[in-house]
N, C-alpha and C. Protein backbone atom coordinates (compact mmCIF):
# COMPACT_ATOMS: atom_id res chain seq x y z
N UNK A 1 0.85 -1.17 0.00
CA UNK A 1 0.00 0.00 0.00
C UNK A 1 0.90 1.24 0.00
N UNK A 2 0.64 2.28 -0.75
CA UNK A 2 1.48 3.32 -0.99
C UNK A 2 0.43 4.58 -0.35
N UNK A 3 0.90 5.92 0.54
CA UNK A 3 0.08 6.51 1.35
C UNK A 3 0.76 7.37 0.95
N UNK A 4 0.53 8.85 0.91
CA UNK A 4 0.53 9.84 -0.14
C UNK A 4 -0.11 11.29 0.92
N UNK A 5 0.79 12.15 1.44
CA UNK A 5 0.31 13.32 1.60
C UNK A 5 0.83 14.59 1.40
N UNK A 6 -0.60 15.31 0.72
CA UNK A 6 0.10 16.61 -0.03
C UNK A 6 -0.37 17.68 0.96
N UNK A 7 0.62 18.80 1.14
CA UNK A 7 0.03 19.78 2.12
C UNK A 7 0.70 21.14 0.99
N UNK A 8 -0.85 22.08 1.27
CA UNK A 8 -0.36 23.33 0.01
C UNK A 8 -1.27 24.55 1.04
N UNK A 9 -1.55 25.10 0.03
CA UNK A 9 -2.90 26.38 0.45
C UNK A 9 -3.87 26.39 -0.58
N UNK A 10 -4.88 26.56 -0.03
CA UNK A 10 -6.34 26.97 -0.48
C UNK A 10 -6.30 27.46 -1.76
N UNK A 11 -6.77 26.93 -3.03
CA UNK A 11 -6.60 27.77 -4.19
C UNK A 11 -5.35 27.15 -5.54
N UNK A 12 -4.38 26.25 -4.80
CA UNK A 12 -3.40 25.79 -4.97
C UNK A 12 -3.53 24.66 -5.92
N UNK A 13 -4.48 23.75 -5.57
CA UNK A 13 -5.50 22.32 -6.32
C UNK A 13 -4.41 21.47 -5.90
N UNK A 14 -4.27 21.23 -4.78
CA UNK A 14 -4.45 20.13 -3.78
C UNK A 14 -5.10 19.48 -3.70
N UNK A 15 -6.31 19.35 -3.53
CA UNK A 15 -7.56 18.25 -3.06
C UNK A 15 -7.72 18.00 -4.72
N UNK A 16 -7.72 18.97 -5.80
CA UNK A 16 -7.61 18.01 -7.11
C UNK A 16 -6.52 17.48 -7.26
N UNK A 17 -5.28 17.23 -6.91
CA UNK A 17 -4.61 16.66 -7.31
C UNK A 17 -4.71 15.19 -6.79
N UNK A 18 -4.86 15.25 -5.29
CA UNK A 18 -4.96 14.24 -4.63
C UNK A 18 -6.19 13.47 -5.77
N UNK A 19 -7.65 13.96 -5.63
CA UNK A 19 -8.06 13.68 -6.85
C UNK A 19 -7.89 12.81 -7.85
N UNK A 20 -7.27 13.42 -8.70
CA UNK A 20 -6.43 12.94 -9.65
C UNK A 20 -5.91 11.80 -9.85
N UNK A 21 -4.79 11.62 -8.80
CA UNK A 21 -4.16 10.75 -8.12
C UNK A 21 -4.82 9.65 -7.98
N UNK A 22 -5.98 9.40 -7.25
CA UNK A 22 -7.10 8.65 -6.41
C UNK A 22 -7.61 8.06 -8.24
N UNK A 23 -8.34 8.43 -8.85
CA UNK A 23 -8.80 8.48 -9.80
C UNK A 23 -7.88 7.70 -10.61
N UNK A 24 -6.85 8.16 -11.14
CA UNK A 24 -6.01 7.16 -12.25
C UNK A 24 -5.46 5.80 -11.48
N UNK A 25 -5.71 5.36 -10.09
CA UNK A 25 -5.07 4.77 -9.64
C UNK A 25 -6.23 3.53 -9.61
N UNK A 26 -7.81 4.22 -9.67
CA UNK A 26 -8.81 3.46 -9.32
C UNK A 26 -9.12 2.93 -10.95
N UNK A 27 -8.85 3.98 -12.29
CA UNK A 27 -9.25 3.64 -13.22
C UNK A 27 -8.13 2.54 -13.55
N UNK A 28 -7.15 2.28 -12.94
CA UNK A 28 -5.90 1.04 -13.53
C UNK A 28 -6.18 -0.38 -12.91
N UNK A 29 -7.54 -0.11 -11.67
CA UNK A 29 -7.69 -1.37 -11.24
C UNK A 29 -7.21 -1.28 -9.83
N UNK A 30 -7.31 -0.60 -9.23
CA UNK A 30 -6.31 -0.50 -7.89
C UNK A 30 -7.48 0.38 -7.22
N UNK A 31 -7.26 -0.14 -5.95
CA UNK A 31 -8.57 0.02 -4.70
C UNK A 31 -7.49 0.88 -4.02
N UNK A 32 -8.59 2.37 -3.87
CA UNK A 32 -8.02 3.58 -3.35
C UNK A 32 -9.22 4.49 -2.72
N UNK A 33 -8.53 5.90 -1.63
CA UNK A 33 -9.10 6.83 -1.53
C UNK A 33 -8.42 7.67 -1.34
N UNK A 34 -9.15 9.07 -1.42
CA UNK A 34 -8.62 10.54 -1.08
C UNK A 34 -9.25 11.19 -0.24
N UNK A 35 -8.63 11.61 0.72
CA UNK A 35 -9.87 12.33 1.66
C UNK A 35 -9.16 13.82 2.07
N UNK A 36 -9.55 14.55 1.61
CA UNK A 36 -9.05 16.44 2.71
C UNK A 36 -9.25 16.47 3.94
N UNK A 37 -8.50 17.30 4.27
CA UNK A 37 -8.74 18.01 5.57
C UNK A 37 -8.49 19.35 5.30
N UNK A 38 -9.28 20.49 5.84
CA UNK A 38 -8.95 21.70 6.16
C UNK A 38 -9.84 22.42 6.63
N UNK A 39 -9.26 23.39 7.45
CA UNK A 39 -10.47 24.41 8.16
C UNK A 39 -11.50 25.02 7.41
N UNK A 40 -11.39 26.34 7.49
CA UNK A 40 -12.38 27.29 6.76
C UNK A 40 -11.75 27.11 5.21
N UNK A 41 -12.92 27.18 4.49
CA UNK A 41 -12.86 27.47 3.33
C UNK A 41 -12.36 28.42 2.34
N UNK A 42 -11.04 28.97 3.11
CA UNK A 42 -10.73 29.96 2.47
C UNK A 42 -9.68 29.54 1.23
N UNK A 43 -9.52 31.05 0.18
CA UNK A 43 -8.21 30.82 -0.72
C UNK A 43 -7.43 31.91 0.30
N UNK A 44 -5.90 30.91 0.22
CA UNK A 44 -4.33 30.69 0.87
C UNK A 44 -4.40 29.94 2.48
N UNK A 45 -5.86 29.37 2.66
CA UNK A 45 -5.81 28.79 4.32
C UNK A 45 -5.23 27.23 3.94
N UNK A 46 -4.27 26.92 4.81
CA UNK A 46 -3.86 25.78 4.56
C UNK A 46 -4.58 24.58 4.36
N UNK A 47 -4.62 23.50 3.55
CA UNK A 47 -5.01 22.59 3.35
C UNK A 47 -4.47 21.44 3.29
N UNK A 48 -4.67 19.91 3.77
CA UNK A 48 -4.30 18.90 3.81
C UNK A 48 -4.63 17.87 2.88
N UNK A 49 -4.23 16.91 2.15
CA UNK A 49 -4.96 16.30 1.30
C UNK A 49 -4.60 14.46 1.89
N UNK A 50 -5.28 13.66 2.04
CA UNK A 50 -4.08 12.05 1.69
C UNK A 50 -4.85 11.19 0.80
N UNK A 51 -3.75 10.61 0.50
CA UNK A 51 -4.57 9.63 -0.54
C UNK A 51 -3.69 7.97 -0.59
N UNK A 52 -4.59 7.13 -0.19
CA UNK A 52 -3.57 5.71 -0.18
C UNK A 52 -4.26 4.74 -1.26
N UNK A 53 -3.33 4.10 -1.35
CA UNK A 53 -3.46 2.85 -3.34
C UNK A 53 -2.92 1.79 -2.57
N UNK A 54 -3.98 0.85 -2.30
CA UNK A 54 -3.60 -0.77 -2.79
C UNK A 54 -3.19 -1.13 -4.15
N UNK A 55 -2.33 -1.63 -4.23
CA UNK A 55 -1.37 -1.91 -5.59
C UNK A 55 -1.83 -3.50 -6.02
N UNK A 56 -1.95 -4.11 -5.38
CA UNK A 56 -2.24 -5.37 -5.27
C UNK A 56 -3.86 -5.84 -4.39
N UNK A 57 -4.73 -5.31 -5.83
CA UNK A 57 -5.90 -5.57 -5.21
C UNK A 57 -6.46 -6.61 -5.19
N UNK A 58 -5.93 -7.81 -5.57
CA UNK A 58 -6.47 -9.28 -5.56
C UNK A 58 -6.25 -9.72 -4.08
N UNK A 59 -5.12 -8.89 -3.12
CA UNK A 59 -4.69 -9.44 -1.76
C UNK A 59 -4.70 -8.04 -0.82
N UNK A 60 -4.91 -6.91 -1.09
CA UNK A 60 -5.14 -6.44 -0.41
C UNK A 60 -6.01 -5.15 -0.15
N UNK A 61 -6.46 -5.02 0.52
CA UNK A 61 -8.28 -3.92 0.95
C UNK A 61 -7.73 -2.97 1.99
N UNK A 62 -8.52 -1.79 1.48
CA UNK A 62 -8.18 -0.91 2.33
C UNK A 62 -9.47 -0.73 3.51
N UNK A 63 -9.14 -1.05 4.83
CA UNK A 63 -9.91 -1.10 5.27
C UNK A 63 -10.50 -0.45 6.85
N UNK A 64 -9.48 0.64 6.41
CA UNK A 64 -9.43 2.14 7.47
C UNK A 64 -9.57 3.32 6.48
N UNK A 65 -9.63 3.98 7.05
CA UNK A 65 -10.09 5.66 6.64
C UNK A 65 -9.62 6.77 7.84
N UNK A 66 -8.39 6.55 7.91
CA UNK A 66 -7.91 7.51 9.44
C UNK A 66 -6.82 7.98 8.23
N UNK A 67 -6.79 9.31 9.36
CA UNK A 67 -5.50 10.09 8.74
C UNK A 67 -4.08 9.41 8.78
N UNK A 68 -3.15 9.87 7.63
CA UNK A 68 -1.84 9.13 7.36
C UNK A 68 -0.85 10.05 8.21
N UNK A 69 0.03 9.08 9.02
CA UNK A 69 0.88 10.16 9.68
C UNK A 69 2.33 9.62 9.05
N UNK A 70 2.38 8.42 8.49
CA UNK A 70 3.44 8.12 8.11
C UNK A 70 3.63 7.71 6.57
N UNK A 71 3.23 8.58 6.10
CA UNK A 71 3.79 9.00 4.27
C UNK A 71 4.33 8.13 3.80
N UNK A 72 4.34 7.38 2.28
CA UNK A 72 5.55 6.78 2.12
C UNK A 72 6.02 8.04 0.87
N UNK A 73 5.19 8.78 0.72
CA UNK A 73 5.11 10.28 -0.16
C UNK A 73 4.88 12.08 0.52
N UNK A 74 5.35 12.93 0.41
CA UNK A 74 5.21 13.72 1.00
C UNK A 74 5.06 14.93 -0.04
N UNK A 75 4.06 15.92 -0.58
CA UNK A 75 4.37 17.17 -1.20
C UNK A 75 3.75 18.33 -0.62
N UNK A 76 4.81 19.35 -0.45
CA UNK A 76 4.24 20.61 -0.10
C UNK A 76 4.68 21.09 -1.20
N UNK A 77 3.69 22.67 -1.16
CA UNK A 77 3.16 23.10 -2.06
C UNK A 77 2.88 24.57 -1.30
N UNK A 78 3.82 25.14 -0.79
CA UNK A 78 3.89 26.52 0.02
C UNK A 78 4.20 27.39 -0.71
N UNK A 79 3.38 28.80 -1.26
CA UNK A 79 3.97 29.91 -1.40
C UNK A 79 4.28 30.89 -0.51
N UNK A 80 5.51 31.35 -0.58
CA UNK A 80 5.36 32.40 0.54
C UNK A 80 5.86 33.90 -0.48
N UNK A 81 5.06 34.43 -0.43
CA UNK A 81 4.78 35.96 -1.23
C UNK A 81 5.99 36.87 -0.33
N UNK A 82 7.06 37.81 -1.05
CA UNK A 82 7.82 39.14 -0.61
C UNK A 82 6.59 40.14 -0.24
N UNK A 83 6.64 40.63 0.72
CA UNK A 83 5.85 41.77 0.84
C UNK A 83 6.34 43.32 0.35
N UNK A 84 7.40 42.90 0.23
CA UNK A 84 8.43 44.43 -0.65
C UNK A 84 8.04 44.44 -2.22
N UNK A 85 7.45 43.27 -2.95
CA UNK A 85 7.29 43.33 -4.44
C UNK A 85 5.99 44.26 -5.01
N UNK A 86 6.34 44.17 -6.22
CA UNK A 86 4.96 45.24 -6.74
C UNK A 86 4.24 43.92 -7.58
């Protein structure tokens, strides 16, 4: 099982990517999910995304839905803006 978490900001397409991810992994035959986390709904409020792939779905099921604390993937996706620029 491969576990996958992307951390960005609001606006960023995080939760589509994860998405994405979730999606080509389910259309190849492979038992998956994606689930977000994040507070308020804002654009630049941080957001969490994970997403885990059974690779081997003849032997193995995913059969939790708790948050991933131990990645075997990690992407951030931070801008941090100069406040001196025009």
């Amino acid at each position: 099982m491969v576990e996958v978490r992307i951390h960005g900001r609001g606006g960023q397409g995080v939760v589509t990517a994860s998405d994405l991810l979730a999606m080509a992994a389910f259309t190849d035959g492979h038992h998956t999910q994606a689930f977000p986390s994040f507070g308020s709904e804002r654009t630049g409020e941080p957001v969490l995304t994970m997403e885990r792939t059974a690779y081997d779905a003849a032997n193995e099921v995913i059969e939790f839905g708790t948050h991933i604390y131990n990645a075997e993937l990690y992407s951030f996706r931070f801008t941090l803006h100069d406040s001196q620029s025009n």
